[in-house]
Protein backbone atom coordinates (compact mmCIF):
# COMPACT_ATOMS: atom_id res chain seq x y z
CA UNK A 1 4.86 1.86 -14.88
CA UNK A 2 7.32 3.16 -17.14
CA UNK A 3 10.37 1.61 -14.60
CA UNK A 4 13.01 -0.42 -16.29
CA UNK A 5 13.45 -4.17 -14.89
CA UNK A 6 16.97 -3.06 -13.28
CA UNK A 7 15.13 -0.31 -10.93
CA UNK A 8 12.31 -2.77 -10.44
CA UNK A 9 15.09 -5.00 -9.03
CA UNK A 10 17.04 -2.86 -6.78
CA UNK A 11 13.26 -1.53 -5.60
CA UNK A 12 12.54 -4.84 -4.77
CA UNK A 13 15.83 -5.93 -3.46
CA UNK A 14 15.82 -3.27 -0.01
CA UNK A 15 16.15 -4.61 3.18
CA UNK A 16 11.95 -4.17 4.58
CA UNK A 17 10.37 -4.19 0.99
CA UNK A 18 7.56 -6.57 0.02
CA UNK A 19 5.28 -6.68 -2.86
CA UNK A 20 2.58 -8.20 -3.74
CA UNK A 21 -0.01 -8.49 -6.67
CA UNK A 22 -3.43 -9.27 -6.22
CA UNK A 23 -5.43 -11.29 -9.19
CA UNK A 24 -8.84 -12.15 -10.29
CA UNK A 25 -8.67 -15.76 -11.49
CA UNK A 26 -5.46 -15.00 -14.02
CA UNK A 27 -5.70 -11.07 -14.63
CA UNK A 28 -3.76 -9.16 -12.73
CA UNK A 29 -6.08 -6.59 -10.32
CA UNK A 30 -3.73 -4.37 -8.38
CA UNK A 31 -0.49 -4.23 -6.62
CA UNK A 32 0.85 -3.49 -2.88
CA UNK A 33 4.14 -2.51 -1.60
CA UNK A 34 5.24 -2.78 1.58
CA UNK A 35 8.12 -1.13 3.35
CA UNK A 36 8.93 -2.60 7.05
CA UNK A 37 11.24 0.25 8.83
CA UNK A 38 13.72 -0.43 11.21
CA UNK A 39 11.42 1.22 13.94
CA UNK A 40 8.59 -1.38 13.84
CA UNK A 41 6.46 1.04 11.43
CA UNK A 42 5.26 -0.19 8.29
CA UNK A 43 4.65 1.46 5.49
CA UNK A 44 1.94 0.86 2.82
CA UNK A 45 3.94 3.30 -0.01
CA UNK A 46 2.03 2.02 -2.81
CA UNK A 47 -1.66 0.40 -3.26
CA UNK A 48 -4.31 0.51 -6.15
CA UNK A 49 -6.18 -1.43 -8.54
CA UNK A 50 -5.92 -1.29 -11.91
CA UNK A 51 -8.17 0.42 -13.68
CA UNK A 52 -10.08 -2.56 -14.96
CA UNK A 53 -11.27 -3.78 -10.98
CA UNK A 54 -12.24 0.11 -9.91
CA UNK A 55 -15.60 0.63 -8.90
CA UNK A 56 -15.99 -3.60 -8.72
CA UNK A 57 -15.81 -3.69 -5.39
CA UNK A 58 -12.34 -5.30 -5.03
CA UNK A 59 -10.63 -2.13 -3.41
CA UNK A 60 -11.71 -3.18 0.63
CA UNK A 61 -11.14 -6.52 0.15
CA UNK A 62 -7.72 -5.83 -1.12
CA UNK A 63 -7.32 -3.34 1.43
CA UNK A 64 -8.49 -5.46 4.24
CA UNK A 65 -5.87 -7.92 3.02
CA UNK A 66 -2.87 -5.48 2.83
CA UNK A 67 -3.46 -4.07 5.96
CA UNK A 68 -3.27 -7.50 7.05
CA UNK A 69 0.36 -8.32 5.73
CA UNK A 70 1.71 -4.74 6.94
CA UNK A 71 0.66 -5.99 10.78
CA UNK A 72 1.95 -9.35 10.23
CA UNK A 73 5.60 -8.26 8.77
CA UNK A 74 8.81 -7.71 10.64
CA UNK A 75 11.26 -4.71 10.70
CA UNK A 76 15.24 -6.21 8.83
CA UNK A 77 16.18 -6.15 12.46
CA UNK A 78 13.01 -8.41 13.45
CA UNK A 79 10.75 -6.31 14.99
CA UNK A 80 7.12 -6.51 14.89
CA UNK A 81 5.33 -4.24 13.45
CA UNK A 82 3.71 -1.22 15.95
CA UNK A 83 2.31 0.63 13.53
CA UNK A 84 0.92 0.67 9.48
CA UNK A 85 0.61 3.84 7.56
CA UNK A 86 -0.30 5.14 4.51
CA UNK A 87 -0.93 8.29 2.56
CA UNK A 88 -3.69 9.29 0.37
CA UNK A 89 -4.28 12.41 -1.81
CA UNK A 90 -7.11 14.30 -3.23
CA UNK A 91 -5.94 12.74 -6.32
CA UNK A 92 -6.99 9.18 -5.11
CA UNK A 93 -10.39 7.45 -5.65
CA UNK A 94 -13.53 9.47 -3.95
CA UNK A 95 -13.69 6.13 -1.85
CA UNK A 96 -10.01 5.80 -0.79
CA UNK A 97 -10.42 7.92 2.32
CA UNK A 98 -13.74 6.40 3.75
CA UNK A 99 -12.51 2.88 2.47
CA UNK A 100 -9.21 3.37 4.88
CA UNK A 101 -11.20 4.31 7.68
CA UNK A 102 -13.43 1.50 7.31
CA UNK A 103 -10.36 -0.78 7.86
CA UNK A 104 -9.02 1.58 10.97
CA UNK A 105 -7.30 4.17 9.27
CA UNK A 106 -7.63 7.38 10.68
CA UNK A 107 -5.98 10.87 9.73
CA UNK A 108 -2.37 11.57 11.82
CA UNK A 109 -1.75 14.75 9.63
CA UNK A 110 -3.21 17.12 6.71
CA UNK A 111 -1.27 19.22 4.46
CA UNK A 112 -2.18 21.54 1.81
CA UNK A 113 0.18 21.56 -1.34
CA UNK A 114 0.60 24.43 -3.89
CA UNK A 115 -0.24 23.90 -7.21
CA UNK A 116 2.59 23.83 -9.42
């Protein structure tokens, strides 16, 4: 990403925000971040591989453990988590969508998005 280590800092530095980066023996494979609201929802706002570990068969794995530290985090004010969400796009992987249902994902809203 083409963010400078000051943004990646005060990115980092919010009250709910985790991240974490996932690696195959010592090369890095992908990255989660978290964002635990003060509501008890959590929020995976960013997930992928790198483009090295697509189509290896690391994506549900990953996924599986994400999903697992979005329902284990708490809210700043300490609640659990009630919910995890995430958003895809047309734009992801052909096996985003079917890989977050696998894991218990299912679709709370479409929307259709002019080009442009």
């Amino acid at each position: 990403m083409s963010w400078s280590d000051a943004q990646w800092e005060e990115e980092l530095s919010r009250p709910g925000v985790r991240v974490w980066i996932a690696r195959v023996d010592e090369d890095v494979a992908g990255l989660v971040e978290l964002e635990a609201e003060p509501n008890g929802d959590v929020g995976i706002v960013v997930f992928g591989l790198v483009p090295e570990f697509v189509g290896k068969g690391f994506g549900g794995a990953f996924l599986t453990l994400s999903t697992r530290l979005a329902w284990n985090m708490r809210a700043p004010s300490g609640a659990a988590a009630r919910r995890v969400w995430l958003q895809t796009s047309s734009r992801d992987h052909p096996h985003a969508r079917p890989n977050y249902e696998k894991r218990g994902f299912c679709v709370f809203r479409t929307e259709q998005r002019g080009m442009g």
